[in-house]
Protein backbone atom coordinates (compact mmCIF):
# COMPACT_ATOMS: atom_id res chain seq x y z
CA UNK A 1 101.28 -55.93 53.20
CA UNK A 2 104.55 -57.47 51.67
CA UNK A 3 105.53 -55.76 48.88
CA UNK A 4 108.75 -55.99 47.55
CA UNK A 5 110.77 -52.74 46.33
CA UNK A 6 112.65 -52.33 43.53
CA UNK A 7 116.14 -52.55 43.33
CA UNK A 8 116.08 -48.55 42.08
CA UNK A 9 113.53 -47.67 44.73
CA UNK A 10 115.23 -49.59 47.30
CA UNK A 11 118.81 -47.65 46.32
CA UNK A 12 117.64 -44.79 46.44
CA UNK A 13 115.96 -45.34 50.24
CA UNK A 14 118.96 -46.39 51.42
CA UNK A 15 120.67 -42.81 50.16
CA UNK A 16 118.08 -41.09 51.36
CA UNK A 17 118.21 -42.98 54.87
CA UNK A 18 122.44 -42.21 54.96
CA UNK A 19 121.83 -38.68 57.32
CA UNK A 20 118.77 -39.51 59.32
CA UNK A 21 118.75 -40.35 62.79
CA UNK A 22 116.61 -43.01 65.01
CA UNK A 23 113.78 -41.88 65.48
CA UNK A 24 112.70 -45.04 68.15
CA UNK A 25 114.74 -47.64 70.13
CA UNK A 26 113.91 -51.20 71.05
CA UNK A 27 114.85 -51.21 74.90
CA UNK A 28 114.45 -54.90 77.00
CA UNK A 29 110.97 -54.57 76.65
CA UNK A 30 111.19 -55.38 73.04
CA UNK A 31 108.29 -54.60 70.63
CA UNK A 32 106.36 -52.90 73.06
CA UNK A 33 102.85 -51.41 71.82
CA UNK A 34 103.93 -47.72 72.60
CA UNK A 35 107.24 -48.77 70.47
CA UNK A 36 104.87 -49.76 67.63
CA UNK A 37 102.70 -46.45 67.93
CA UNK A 38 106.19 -44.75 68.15
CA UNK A 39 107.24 -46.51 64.70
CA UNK A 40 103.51 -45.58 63.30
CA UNK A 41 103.20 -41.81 63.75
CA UNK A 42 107.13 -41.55 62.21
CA UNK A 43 106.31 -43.23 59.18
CA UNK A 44 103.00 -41.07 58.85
CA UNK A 45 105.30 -37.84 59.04
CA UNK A 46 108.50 -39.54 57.23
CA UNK A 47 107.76 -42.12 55.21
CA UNK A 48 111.40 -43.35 55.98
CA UNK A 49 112.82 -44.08 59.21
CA UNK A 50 115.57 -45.68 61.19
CA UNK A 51 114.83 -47.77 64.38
CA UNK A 52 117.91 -48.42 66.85
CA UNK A 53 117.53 -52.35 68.11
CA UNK A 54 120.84 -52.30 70.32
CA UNK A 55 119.69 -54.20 72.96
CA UNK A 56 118.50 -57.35 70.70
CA UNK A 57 120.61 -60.18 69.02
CA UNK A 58 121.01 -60.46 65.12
CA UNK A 59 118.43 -63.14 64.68
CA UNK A 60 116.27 -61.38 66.80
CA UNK A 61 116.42 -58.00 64.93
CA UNK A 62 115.60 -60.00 62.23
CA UNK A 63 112.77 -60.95 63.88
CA UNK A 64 111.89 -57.42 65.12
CA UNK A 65 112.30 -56.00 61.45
CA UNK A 66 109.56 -58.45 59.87
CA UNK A 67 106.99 -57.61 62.69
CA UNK A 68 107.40 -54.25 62.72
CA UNK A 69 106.70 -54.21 59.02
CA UNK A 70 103.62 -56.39 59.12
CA UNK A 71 102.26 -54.70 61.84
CA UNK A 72 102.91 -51.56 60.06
CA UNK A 73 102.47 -52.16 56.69
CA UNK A 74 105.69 -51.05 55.95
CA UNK A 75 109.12 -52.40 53.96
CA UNK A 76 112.01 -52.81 55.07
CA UNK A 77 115.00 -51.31 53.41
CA UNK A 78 118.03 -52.69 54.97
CA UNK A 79 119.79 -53.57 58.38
CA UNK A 80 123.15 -51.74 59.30
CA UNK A 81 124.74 -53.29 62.25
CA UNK A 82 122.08 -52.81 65.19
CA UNK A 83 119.56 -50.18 63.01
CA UNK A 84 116.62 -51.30 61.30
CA UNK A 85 115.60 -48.99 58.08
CA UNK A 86 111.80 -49.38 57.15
CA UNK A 87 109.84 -47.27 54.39
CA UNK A 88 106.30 -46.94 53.98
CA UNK A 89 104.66 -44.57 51.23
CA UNK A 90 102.41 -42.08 52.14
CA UNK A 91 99.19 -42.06 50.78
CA UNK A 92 98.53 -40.07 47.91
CA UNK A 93 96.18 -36.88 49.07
CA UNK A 94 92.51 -36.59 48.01
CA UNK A 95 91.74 -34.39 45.14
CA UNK A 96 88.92 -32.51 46.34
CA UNK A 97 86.04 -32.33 43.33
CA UNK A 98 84.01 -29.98 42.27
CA UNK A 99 81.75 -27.85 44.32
């Protein structure tokens, strides 16, 4: 899922995103499958979330960033240094009907 936010939406992620913290770190094992399940249940509770990617290069975070997202059906929001930012709406709830 690629879609692209807005420049409001995307502003006002990124202001949002100043005080967190990471919430997962991409060690020399890279994008490990427990990293990825790591990223998942975050964005389930958070919706927005920083990932720390110290131990990769700059090209290689870039890399990280778009598969993370795809895998996740998330956006990303932006890159500071070595930290990833990635957004992904949660679902609207159900309205239960009429019993």
């Amino acid at each position: 899922m690629t879609r692209v936010l807005s420049p409001a939406l995307r502003r006002d992620l990124k202001a949002r995103a100043h005080g967190l913290e990471p919430v997962a770190w991409i060690g020399d094992s890279g994008l490990s499958d427990a990293l990825i399940a790591e990223v998942e249940r975050a964005l389930a509770a958070h919706e927005l979330i920083k990932v720390r990617a110290a131990s990769l290069g700059r090209e290689a975070r870039e890399t990280a960033m778009a598969e993370i997202c795809e895998r996740c059906a998330a956006q990303p929001v932006q890159r500071i240094g070595k930290v990833l930012v990635i957004y992904r709406k949660k679902p609207e709830p159900k309205k239960a009907g009429p019993r």
